[in-house]
Protein backbone atom coordinates (compact mmCIF):
# COMPACT_ATOMS: atom_id res chain seq x y z
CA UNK A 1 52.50 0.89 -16.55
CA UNK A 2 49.08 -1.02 -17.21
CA UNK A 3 45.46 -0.15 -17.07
CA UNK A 4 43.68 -2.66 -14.80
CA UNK A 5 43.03 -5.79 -16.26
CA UNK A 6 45.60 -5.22 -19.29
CA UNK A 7 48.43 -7.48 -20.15
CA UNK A 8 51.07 -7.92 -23.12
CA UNK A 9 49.72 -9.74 -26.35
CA UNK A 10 52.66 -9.63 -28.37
CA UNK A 11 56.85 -9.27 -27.95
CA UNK A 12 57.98 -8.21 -31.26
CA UNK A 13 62.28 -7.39 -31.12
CA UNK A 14 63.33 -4.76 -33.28
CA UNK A 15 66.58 -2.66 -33.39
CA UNK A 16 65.07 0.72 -35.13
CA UNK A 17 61.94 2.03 -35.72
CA UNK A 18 62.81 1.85 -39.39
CA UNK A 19 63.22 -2.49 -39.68
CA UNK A 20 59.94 -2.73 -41.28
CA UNK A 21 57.40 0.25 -42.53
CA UNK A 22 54.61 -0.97 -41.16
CA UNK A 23 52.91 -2.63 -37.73
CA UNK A 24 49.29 -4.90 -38.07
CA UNK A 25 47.79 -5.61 -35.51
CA UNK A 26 44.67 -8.26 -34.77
CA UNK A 27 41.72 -8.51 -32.49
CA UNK A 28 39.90 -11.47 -31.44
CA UNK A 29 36.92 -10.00 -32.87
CA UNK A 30 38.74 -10.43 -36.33
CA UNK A 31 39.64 -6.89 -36.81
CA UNK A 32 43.15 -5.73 -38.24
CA UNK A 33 45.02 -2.39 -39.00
CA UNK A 34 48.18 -1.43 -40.33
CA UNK A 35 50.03 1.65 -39.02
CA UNK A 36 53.57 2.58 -39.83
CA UNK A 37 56.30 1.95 -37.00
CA UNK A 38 57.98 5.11 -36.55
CA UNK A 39 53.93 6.17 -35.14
CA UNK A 40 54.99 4.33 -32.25
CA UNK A 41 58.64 5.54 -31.27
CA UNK A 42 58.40 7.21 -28.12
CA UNK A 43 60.26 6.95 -24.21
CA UNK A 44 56.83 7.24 -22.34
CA UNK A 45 56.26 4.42 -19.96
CA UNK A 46 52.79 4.77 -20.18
CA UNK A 47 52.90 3.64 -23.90
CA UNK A 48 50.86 4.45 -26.66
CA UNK A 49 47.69 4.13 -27.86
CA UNK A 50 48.28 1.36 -30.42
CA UNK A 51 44.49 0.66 -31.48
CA UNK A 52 41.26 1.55 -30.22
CA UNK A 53 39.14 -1.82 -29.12
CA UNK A 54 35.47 -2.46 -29.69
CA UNK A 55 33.47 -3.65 -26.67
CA UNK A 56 34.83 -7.10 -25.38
CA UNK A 57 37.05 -7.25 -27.91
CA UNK A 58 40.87 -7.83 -26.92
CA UNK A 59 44.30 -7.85 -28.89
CA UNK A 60 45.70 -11.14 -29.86
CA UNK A 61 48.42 -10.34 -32.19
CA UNK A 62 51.22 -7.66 -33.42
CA UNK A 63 53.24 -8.43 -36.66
CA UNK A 64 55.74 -6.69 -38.93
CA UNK A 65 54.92 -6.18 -42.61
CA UNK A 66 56.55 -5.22 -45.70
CA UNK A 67 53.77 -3.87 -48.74
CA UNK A 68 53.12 -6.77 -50.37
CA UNK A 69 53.26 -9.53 -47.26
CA UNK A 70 50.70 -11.57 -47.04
CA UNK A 71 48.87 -12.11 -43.80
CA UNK A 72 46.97 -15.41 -42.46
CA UNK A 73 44.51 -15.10 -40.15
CA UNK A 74 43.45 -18.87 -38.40
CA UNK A 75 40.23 -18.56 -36.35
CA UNK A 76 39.56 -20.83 -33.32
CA UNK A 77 37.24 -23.21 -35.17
CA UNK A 78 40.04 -23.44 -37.83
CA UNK A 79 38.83 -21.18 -40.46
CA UNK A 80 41.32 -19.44 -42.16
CA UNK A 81 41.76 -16.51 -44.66
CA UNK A 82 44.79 -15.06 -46.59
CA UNK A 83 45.16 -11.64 -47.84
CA UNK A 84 48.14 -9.13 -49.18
CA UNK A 85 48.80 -6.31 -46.67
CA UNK A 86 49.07 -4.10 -49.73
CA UNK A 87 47.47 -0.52 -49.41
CA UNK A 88 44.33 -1.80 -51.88
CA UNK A 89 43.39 -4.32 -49.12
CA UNK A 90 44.71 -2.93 -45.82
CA UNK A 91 45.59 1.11 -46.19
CA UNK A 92 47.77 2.72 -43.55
CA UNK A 93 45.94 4.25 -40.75
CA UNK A 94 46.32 6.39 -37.37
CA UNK A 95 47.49 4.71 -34.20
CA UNK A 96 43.85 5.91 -32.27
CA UNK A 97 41.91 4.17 -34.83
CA UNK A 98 39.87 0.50 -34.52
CA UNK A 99 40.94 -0.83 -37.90
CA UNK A 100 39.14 -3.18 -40.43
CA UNK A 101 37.30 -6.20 -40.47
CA UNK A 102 39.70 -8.79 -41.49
CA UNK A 103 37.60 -11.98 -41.01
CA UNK A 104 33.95 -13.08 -40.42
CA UNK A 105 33.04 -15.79 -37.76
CA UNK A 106 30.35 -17.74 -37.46
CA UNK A 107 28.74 -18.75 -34.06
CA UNK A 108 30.90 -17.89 -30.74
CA UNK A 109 34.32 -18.68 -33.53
CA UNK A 110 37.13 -15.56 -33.01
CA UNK A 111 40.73 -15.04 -34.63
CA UNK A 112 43.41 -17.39 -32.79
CA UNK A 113 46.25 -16.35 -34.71
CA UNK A 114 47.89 -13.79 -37.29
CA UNK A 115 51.38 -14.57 -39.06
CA UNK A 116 52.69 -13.20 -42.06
CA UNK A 117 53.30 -16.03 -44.63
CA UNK A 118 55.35 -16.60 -48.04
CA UNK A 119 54.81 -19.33 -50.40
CA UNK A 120 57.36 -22.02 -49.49
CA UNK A 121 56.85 -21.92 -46.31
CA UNK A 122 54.88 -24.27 -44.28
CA UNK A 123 52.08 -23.39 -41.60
CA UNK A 124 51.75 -25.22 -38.33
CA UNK A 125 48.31 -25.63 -37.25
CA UNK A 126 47.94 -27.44 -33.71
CA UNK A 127 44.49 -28.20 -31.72
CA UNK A 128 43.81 -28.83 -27.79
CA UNK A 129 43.54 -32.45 -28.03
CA UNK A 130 47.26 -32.62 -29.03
CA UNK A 131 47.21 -32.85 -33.07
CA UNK A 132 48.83 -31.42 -35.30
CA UNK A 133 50.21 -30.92 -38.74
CA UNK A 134 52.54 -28.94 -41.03
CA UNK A 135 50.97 -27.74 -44.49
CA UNK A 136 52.09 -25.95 -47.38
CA UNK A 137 51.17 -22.42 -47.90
CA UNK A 138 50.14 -22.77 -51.02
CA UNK A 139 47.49 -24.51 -50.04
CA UNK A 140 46.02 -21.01 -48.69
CA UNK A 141 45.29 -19.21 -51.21
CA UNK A 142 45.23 -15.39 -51.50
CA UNK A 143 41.67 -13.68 -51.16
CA UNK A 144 40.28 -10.74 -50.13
CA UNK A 145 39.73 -9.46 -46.79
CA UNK A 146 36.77 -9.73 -44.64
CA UNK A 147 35.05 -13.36 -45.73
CA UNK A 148 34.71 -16.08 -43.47
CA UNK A 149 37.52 -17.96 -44.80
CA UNK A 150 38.52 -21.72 -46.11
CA UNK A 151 38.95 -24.48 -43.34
CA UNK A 152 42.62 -24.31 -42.47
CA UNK A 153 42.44 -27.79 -39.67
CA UNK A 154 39.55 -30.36 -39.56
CA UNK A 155 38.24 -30.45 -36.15
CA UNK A 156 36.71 -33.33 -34.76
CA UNK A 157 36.12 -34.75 -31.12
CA UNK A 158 38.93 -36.80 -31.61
CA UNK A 159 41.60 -33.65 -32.21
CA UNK A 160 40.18 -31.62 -29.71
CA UNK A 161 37.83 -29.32 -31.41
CA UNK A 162 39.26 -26.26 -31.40
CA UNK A 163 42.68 -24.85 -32.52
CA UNK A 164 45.11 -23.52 -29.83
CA UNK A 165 48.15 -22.30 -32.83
CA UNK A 166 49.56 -21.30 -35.95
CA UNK A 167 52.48 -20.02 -36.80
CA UNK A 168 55.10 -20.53 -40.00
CA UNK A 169 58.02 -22.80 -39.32
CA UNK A 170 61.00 -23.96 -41.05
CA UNK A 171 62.78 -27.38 -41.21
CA UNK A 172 65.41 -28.03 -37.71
CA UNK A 173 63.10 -26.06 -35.73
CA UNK A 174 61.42 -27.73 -33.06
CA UNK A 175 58.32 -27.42 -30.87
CA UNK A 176 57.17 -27.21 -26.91
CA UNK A 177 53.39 -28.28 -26.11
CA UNK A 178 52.11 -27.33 -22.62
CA UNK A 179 49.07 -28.92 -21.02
CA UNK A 180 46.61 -27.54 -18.78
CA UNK A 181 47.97 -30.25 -16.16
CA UNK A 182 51.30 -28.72 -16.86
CA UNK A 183 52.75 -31.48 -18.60
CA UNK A 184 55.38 -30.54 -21.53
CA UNK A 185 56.78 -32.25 -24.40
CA UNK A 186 59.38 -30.77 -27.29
CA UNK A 187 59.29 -32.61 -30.78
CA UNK A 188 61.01 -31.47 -33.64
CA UNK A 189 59.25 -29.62 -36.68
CA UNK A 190 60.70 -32.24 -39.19
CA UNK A 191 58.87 -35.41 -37.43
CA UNK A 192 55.70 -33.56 -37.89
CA UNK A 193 53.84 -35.00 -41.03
CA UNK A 194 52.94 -32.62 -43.78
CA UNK A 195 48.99 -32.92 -44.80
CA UNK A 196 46.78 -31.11 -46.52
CA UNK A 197 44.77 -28.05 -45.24
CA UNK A 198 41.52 -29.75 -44.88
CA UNK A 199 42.68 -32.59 -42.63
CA UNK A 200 42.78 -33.48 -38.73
CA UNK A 201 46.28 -33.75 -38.33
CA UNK A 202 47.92 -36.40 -36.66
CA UNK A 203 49.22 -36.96 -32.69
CA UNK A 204 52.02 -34.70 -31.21
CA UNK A 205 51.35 -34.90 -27.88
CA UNK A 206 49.27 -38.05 -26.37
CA UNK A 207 47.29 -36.26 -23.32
CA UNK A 208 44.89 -37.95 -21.00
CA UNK A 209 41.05 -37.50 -21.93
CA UNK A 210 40.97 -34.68 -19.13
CA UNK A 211 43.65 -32.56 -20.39
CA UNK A 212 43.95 -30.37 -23.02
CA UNK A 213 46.71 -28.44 -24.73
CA UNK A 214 46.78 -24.93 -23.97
CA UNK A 215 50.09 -23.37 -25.36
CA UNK A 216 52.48 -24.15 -28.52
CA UNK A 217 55.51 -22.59 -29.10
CA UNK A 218 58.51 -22.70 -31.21
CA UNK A 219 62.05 -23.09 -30.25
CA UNK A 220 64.75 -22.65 -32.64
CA UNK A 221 68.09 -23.77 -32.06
CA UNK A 222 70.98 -21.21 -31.48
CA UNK A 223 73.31 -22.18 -34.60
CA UNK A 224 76.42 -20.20 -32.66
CA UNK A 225 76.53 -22.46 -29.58
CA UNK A 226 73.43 -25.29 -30.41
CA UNK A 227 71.39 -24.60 -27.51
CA UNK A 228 67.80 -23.75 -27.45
CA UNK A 229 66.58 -20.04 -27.41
């Protein structure tokens, strides 16, 4: 049952309460909060209170953590910061609380994106004008929370000028890029060229000067029967 106006941010599949200690959640505003999961086991249809929002402010992402994960925040302007979810930096609260700033934005930026991240991994970062590229985590480095970050994607007219995702993905996945005219194109991960963090990217998708890319999402292959999930 929603609240007018509300929809769902985040799908996150678990099995028990007890898969991962604790649930962080982000705002667009650039807050973030860690609760434990068993605070949110309950029947009601209603749901829960899962975090109390500022003014304007809206939910944008739900994430498992283990103490000790590191979390990567990407803003819309493609600054990023990296931080350990570890009780020092981000301590276990109530479910009716409005968490902690977790990043600083400059002008009208907000948070795009949270993801947990290990090293040797690689982070996609894609824009609206249809680049993108793959880069190494260590090329984030771990900080504190709250700063205004390191750029994480060069934007330029050319790219777009704004971010529309990152995630972490692995080698054999692949990706699906939507456009605002509805257009769609899959590529795998692997084709995508690995750059550095500072950098534009290259083309993933070529759109007409009109469109923009709206949505990016992964799809891994089902190793059992090789289809697409």
């Amino acid at each position: 049952e929603f609240q007018p106006e509300e929809r769902i941010a985040q799908v996150i599949q678990i099995q028990t309460y007890e898969d991962a200690p604790y649930l962080v959640l982000a705002t667009a505003q650039g807050r973030v909060k860690k609760s434990r999961l068993t605070d949110y086991e309950s029947a009601r249809s209603a749901g829960l209170i899962a975090i109390n929002l500022n003014e304007d402010d809206r939910l944008i992402g739900a994430a498992l953590v283990n103490e000790g994960d590191d979390i990567l925040l990407v803003s819309q302007f493609g600054q990023s910061i990296r931080f350990t979810a570890d009780d020092e930096q981000l301590r276990p609260m109530g479910r009716a609380t409005a968490g902690v700033k977790g990043m600083r934005f400059r002008g009208d930026d907000q948070l795009l994106a949270m993801s947990v991240v290990r090293d040797g991994e690689f982070l996609l970062v894609a824009t609206s004008g249809g680049y993108g590229k793959r880069t190494s985590a260590f090329e984030y480095r771990v900080t504190g929370r709250g700063g205004q970050g390191i750029t994480g994607v060069a934007l330029t007219r050319k790219n777009g000028g704004a971010a529309v995702a990152s995630f972490p993905v692995r080698d054999g996945d692949a990706l699906m890029l939507v456009t605002d005219a509805g257009r769609t194109i899959r590529i795998p991960v692997d084709d995508i060229r690995i750059a550095g963090r500072a950098t534009q990217g290259v083309t993933l998708f070529r759109i007409e000067d009109d469109e923009h890319v709206t949505s990016v999402f992964p799809v891994v292959e089902d190793e059992a029967e090789g289809e697409a999930a």
